[in-house]
Protein backbone atom coordinates (compact mmCIF):
# COMPACT_ATOMS: atom_id res chain seq x y z
CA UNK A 1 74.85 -15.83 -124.30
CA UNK A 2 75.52 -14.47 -120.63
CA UNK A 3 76.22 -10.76 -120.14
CA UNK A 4 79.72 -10.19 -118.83
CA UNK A 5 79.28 -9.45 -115.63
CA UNK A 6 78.06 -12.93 -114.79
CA UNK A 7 80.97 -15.26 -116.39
CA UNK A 8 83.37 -13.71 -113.72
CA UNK A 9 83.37 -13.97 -110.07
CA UNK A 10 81.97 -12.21 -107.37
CA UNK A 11 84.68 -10.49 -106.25
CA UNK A 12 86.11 -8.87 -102.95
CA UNK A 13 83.82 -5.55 -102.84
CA UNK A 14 80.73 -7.76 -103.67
CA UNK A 15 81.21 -10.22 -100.81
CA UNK A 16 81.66 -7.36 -98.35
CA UNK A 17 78.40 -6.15 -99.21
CA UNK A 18 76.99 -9.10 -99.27
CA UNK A 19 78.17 -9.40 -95.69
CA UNK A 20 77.05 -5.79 -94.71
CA UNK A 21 73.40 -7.42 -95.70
CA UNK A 22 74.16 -10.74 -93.31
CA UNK A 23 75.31 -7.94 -90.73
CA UNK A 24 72.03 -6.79 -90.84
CA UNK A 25 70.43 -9.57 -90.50
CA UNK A 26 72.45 -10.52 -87.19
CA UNK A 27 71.69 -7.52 -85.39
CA UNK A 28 67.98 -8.73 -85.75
CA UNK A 29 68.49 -11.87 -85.00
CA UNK A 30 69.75 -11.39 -81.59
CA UNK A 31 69.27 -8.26 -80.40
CA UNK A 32 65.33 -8.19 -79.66
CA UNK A 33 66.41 -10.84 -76.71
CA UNK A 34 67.78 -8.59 -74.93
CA UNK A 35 65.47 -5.35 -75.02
CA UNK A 36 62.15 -7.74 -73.97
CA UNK A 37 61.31 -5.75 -70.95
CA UNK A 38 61.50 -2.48 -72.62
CA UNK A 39 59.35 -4.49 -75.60
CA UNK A 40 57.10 -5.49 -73.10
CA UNK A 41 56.73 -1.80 -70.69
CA UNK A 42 55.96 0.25 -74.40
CA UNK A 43 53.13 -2.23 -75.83
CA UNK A 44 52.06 -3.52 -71.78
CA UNK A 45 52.32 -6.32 -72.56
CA UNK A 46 53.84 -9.31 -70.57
CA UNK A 47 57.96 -10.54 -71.56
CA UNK A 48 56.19 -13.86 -71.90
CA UNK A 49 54.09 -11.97 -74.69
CA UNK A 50 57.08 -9.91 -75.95
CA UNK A 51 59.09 -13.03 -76.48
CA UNK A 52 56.77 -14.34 -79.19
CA UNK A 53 58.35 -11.55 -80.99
CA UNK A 54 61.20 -13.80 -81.84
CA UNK A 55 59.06 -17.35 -81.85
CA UNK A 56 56.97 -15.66 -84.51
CA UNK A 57 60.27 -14.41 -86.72
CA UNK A 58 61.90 -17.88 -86.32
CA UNK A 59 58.80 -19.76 -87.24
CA UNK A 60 58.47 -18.19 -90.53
CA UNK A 61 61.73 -18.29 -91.26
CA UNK A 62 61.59 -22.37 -90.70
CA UNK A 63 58.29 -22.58 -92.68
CA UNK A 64 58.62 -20.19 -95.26
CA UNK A 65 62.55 -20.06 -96.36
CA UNK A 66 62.66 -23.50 -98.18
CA UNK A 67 59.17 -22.76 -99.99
CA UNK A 68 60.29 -19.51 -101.13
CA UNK A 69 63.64 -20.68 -102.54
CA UNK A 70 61.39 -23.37 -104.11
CA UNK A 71 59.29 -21.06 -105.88
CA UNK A 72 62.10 -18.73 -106.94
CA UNK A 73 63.61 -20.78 -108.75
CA UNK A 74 63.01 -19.52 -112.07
CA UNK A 75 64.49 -16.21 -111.17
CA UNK A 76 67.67 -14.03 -111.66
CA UNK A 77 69.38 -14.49 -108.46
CA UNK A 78 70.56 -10.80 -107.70
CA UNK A 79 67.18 -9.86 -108.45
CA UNK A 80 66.22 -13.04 -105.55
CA UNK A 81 68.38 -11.63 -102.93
CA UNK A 82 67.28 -7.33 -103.45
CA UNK A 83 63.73 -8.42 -103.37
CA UNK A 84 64.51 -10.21 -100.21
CA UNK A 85 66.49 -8.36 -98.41
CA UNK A 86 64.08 -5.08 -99.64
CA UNK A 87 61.30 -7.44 -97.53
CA UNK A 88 63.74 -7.63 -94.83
CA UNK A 89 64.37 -3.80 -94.30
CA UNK A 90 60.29 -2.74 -94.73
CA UNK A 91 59.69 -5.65 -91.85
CA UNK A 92 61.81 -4.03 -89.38
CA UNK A 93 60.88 -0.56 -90.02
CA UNK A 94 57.54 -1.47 -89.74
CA UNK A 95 58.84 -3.01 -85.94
CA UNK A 96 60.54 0.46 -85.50
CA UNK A 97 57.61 2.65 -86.21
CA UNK A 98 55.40 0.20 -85.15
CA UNK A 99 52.23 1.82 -82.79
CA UNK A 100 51.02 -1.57 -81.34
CA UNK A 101 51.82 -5.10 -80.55
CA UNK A 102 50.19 -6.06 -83.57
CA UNK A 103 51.67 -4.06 -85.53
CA UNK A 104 54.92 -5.13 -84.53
CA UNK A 105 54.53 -8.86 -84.72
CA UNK A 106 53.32 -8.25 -88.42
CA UNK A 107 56.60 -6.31 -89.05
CA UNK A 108 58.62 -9.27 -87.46
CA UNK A 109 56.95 -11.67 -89.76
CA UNK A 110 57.37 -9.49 -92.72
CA UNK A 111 61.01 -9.78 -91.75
CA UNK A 112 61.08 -13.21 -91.63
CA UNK A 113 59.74 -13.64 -95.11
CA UNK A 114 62.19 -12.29 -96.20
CA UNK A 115 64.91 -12.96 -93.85
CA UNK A 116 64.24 -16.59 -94.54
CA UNK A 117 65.15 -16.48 -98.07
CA UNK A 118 68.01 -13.94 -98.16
CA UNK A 119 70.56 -16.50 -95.77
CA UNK A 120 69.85 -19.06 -98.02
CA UNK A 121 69.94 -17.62 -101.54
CA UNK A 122 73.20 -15.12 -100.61
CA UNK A 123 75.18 -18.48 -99.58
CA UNK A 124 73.80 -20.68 -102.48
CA UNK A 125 75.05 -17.17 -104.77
CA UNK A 126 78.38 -17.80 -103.21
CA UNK A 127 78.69 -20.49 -103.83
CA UNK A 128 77.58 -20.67 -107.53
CA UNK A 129 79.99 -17.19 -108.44
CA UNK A 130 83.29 -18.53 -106.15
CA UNK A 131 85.76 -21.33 -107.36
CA UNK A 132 85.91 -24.11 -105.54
CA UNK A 133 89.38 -23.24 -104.44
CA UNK A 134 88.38 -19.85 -102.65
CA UNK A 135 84.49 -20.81 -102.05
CA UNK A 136 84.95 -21.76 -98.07
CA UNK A 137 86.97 -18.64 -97.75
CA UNK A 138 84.26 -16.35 -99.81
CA UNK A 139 81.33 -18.24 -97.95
CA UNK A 140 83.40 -17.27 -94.61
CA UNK A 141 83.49 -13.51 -95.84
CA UNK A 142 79.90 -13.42 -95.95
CA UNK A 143 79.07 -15.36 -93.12
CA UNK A 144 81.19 -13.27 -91.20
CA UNK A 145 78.96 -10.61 -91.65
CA UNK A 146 76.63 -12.19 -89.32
CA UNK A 147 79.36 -13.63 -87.03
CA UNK A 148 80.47 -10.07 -86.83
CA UNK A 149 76.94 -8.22 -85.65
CA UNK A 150 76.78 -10.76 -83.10
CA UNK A 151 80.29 -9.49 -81.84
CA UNK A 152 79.75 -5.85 -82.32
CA UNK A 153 76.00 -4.97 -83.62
CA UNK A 154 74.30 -6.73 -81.13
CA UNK A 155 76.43 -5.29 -78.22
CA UNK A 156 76.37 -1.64 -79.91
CA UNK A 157 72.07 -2.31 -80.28
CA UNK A 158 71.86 -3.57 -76.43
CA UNK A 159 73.32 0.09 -75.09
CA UNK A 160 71.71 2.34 -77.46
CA UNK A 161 68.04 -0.46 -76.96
CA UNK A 162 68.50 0.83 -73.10
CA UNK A 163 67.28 4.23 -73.92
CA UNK A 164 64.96 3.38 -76.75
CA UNK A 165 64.67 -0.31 -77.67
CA UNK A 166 63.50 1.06 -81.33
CA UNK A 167 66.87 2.11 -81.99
CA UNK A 168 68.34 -1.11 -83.20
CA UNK A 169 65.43 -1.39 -85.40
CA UNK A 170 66.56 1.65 -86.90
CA UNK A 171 70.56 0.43 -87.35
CA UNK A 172 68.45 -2.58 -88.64
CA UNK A 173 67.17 -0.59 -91.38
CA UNK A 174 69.99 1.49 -91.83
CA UNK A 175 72.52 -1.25 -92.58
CA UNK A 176 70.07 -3.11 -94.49
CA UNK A 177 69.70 0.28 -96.72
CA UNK A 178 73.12 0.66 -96.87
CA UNK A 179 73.98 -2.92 -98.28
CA UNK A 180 71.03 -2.74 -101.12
CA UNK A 181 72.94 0.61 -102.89
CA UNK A 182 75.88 -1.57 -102.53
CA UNK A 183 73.91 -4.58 -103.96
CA UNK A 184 72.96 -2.92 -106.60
CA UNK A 185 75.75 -0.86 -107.98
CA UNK A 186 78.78 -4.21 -107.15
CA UNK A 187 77.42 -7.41 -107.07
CA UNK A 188 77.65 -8.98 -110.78
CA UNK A 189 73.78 -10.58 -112.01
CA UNK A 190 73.91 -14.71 -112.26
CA UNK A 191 71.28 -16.55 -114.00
CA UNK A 192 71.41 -20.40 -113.12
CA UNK A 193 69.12 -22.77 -115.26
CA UNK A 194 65.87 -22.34 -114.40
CA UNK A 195 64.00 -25.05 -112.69
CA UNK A 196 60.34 -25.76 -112.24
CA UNK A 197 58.88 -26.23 -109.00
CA UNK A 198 58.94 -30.14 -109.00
CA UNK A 199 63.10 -29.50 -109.55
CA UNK A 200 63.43 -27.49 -107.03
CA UNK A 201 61.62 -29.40 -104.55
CA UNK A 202 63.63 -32.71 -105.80
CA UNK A 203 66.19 -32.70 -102.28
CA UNK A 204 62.83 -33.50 -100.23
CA UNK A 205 62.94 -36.91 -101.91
CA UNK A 206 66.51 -37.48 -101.21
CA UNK A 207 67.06 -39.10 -98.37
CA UNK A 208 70.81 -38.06 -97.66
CA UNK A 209 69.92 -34.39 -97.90
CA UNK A 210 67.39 -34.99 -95.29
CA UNK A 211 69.55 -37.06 -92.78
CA UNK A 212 72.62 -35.01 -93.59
CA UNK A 213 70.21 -31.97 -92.11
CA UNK A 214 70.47 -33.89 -88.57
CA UNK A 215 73.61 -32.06 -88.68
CA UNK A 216 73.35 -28.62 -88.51
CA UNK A 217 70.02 -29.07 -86.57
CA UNK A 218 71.81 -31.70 -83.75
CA UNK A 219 74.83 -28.66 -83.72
CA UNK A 220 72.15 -26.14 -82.74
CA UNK A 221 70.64 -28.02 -80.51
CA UNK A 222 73.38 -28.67 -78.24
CA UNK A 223 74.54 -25.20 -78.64
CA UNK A 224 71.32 -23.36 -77.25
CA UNK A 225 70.63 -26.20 -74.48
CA UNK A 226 72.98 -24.09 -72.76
CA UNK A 227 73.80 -20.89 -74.46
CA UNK A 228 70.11 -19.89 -73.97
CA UNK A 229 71.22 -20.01 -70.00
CA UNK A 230 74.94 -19.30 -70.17
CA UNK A 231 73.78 -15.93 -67.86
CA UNK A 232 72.88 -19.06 -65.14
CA UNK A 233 76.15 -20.20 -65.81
CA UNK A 234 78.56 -16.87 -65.78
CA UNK A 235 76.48 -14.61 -63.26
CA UNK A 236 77.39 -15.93 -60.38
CA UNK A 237 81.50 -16.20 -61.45
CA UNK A 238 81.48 -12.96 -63.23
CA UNK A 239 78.78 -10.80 -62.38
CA UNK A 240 75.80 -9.32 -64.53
CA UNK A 241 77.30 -5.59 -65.55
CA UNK A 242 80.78 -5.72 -67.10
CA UNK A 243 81.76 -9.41 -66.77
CA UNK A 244 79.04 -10.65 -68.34
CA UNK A 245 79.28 -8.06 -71.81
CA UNK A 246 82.94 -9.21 -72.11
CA UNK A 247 82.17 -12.64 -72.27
CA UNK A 248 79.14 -12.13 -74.69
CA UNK A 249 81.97 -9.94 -76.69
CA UNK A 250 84.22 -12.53 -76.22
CA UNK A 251 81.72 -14.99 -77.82
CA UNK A 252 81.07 -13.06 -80.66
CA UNK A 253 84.93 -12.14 -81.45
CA UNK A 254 86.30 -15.94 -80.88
CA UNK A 255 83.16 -17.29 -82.87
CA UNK A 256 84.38 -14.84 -86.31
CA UNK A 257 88.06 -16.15 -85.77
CA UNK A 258 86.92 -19.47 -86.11
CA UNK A 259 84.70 -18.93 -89.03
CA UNK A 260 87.41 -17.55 -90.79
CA UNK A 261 89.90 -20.49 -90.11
CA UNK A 262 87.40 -22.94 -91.01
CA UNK A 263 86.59 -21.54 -94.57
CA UNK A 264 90.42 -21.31 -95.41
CA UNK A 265 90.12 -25.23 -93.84
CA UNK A 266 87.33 -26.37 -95.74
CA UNK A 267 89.26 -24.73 -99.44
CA UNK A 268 92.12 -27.49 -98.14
CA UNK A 269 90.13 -30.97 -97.16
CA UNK A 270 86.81 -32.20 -97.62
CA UNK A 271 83.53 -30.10 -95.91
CA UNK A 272 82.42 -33.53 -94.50
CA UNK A 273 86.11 -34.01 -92.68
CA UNK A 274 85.88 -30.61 -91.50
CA UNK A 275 82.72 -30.99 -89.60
CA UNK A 276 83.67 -34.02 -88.50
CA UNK A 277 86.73 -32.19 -86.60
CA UNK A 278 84.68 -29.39 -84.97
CA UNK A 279 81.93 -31.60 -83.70
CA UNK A 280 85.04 -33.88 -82.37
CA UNK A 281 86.21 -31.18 -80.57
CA UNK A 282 82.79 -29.66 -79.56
CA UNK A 283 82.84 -33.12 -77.52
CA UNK A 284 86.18 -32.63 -75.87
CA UNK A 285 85.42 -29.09 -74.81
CA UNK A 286 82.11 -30.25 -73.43
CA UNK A 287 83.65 -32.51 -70.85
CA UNK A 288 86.63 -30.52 -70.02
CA UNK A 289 84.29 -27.69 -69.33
CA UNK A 290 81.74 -29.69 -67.38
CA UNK A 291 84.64 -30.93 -65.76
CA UNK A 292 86.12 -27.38 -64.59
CA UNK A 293 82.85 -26.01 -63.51
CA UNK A 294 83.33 -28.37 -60.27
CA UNK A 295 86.31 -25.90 -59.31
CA UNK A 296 85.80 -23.47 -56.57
CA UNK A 297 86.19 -19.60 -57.16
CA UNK A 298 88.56 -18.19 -60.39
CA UNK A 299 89.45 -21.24 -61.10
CA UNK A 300 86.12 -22.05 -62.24
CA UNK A 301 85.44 -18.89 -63.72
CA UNK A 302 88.09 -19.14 -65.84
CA UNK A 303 86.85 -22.85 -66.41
CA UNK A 304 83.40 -21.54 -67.82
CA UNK A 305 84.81 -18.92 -70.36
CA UNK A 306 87.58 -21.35 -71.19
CA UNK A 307 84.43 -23.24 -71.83
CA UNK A 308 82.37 -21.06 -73.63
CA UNK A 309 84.77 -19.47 -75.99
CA UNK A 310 86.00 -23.33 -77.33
CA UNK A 311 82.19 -23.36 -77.72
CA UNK A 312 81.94 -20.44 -79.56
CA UNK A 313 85.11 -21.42 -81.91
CA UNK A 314 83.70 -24.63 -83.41
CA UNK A 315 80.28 -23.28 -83.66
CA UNK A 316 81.28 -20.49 -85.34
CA UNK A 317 83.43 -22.44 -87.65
CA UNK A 318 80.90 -24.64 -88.47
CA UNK A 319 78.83 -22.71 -90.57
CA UNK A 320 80.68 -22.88 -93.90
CA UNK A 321 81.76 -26.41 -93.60
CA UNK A 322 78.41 -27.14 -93.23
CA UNK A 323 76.89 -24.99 -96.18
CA UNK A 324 79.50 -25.92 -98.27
CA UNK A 325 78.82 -29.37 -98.03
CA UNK A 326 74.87 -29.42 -98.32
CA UNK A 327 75.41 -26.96 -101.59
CA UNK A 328 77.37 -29.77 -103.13
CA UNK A 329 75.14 -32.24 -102.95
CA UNK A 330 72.59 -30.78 -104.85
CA UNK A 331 74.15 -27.66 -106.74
CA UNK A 332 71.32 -27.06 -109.18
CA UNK A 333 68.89 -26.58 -106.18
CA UNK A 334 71.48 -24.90 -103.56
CA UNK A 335 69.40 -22.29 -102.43
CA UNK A 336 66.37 -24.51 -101.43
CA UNK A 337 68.75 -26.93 -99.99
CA UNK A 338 70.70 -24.26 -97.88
CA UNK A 339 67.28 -22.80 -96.63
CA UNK A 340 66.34 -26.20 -95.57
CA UNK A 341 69.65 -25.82 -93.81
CA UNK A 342 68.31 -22.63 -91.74
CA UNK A 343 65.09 -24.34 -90.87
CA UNK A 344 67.07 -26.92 -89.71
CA UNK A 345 69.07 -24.74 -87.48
CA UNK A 346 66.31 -22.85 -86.39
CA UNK A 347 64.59 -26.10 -85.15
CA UNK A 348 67.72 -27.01 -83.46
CA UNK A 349 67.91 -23.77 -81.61
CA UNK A 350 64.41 -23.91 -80.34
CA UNK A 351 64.41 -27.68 -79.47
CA UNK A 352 67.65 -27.03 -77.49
CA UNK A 353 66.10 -24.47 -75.73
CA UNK A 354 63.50 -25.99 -74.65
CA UNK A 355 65.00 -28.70 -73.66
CA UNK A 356 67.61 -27.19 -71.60
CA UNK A 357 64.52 -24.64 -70.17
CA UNK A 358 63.12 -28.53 -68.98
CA UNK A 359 66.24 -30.15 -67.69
CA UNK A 360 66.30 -26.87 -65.48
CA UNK A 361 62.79 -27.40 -64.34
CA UNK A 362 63.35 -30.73 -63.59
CA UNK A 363 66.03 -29.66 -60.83
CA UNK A 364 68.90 -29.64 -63.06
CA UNK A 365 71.85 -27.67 -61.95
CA UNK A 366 72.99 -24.87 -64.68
CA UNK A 367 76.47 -25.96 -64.38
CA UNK A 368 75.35 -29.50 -65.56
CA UNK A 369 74.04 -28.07 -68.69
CA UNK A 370 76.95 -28.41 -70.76
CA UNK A 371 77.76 -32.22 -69.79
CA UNK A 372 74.45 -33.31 -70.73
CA UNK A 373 74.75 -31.25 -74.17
CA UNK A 374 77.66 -33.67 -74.62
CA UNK A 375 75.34 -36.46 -75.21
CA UNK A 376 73.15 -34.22 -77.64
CA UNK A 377 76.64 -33.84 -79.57
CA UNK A 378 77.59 -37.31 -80.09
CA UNK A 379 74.68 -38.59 -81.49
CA UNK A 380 74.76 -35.97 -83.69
CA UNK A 381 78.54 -37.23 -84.79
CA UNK A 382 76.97 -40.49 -85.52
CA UNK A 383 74.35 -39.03 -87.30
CA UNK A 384 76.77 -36.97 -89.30
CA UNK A 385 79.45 -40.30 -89.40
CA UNK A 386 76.32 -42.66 -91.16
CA UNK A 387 75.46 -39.40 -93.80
CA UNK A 388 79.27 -38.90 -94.56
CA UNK A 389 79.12 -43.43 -95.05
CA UNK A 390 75.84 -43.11 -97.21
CA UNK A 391 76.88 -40.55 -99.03
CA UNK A 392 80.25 -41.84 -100.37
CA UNK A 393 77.90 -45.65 -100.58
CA UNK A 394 75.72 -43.70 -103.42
CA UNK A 395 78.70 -41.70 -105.51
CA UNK A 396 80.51 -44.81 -105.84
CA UNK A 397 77.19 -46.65 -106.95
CA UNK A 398 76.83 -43.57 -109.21
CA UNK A 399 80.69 -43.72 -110.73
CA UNK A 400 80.13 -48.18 -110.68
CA UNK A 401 76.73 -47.44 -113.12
CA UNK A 402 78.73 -44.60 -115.33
């Protein structure tokens, strides 16, 4: 018989602090980017060298987040996401206090172990403790946590990185803390069936999980082919002080609006429909933007953040859509599935910044990046169009057998 605590579900005070641990989690994510030259003057070592600070974290977190949701399946999931996000906070201390270069690249992969896991088992918690009425909405809520360090941590890490880049470590740590008492004390147990390791690893022989991951990782891609080189973009429109932190605040505030509008839209219609919309419109705002970049002076200033911020709207919104979606099509393994989805993404971020890193090299013009992302999002649309078709193809075969 289950204990109390885990036939109800998860209310409001537990999804805010099991967004406080997403916050987290966003700061480090992002923040490290900016602070590479101080990285690189305390350790001497090169930016180039410095940088593999973040290949390193997002590596792991591609390689190891779907294996460890495999193996943890067995386990209480409260108990899944405090031993994670317990990894998480030792990883970057040991970055903060860290006396070498080697000592901080072992803290940033300590991270990622367990950085990797705690996205993926929070949302498949979610997702298992919310109704299906409220779950885009709840899902939202605690995606928004990240959304919202991107917005505000990240910015807040940046200033106080200029004088020692160890202090957003340190918030790291601190709001990683913070969210574990919180953890602890509101957020109701949940034990799902247990599965063995061949269960859990079951969506790697289903072929619509794995083509409906072109999704998320297609998104991704097109997103960093340019937002990895938006500076290129805005510099010479808005300047590199002021200008360029209000559009990077800008991004982060109209990317948590549409987060939140897209879980209360994906409680109404379909998660497949509602990715089908933002990737739509990802399209149209591509080419309108490419299109106003050609115009001289503030009219193609305002062009590019008119630009960006549509950009930052549907990819921000397309976060729960897209969980929601993969964590119904195989609920009994969500949180595997839903770290596959974060491998996929972090593949997509990395492909799309390399590629736009060679379209530059090639000669391509900055202001060309986002048409040519255009073509990156619409073949993913038709990759997400033929899952959406296969998909429905195999429930009706299922519902025509029953």
């Amino acid at each position: 018989m289950q204990k109390l605590d885990e036939t109800r579900s998860a209310d409001l005070g537990a999804l805010l602090w099991l967004a406080v641990a997403t916050f987290s989690m966003g700061i480090d994510g992002y923040v490290l980017a900016g602070l590479l030259p101080q990285i690189a003057d305390d350790f001497a070592v090169t930016e180039a060298a410095a940088g593999q600070l973040m290949t390193a974290f997002a590596v792991t977190v591609a390689l190891a987040g779907p294996l460890l949701g495999a193996l943890t399946g067995r386990w209480e999931r409260k108990a899944i996401i405090l031993g994670s996000l317990a990894v998480f906070v030792v990883g970057n201390l040991i970055v903060a206090v860290a006396p070498t270069f080697a000592w901080a690249m072992t803290g940033r992969v300590v991270s990622a172990l367990g950085g990797g896991l705690l996205n993926a088992v929070i949302a498949a918690y979610v997702i298992a403790k919310s109704p299906p009425e409220r779950r885009g909405r709840a899902l939202s809520l605690v995606l928004g946590g990240w959304l919202a360090a991107t917005a505000l941590g990240v910015p807040i890490g940046l200033v106080a990185g200029q004088q020692d880049w160890r202090i957003p470590m340190f918030m790291v740590v601190g709001a990683g803390s913070v969210a574990l008492i919180g953890i602890v004390l509101k957020v109701p147990t949940l034990h799902l069936p247990p599965l063995s390791l061949r269960e859990s690893l079951r969506p790697l022989t289903q072929g619509n999980i794995l083509f409906a991951l072109l999704t998320p990782a297609g998104l991704m891609c097109a997103s960093y082919f340019c937002f990895t080189y938006a500076t290129l973009i805005f510099i010479p429109r808005v300047g590199d002080g002021f200008g360029m932190i209000a559009v990077m605040f800008g991004y982060g505030i109209v990317s948590l609006v549409g987060n939140i509008i897209s879980g209360r839209l994906t409680d109404r219609i379909p998660p497949s429909r509602v990715i089908t919309i933002i990737i739509g419109s990802l399209i149209v705002v591509a080419a309108f933007g490419s299109a106003g970049l050609l115009l001289p002076g503030a009219l193609g200033a305002t062009a590019a953040v008119l630009w960006f911020v549509g950009c930052a709207f549907f990819n921000g919104g397309s976060g729960v859509p897209l969980q929601a979606r993969l964590g119904a099509m195989a609920p009994e393994s969500a949180a595997f599935v839903l770290a596959l989805n974060g491998s996929a993404m972090w593949v997509g971020t990395a492909l799309g910044s390399a590629l736009g890193g060679l379209a530059l090299t090639l000669g391509v013009a900055p202001d060309t990046l986002p048409l040519l992302s255009t073509g990156i999002v619409g073949i993913t649309l038709l990759a997400h169009l033929v899952s959406v078709r296969s998909v429905a193809r195999a429930d009706a075969r299922r519902r025509s057998e029953t």
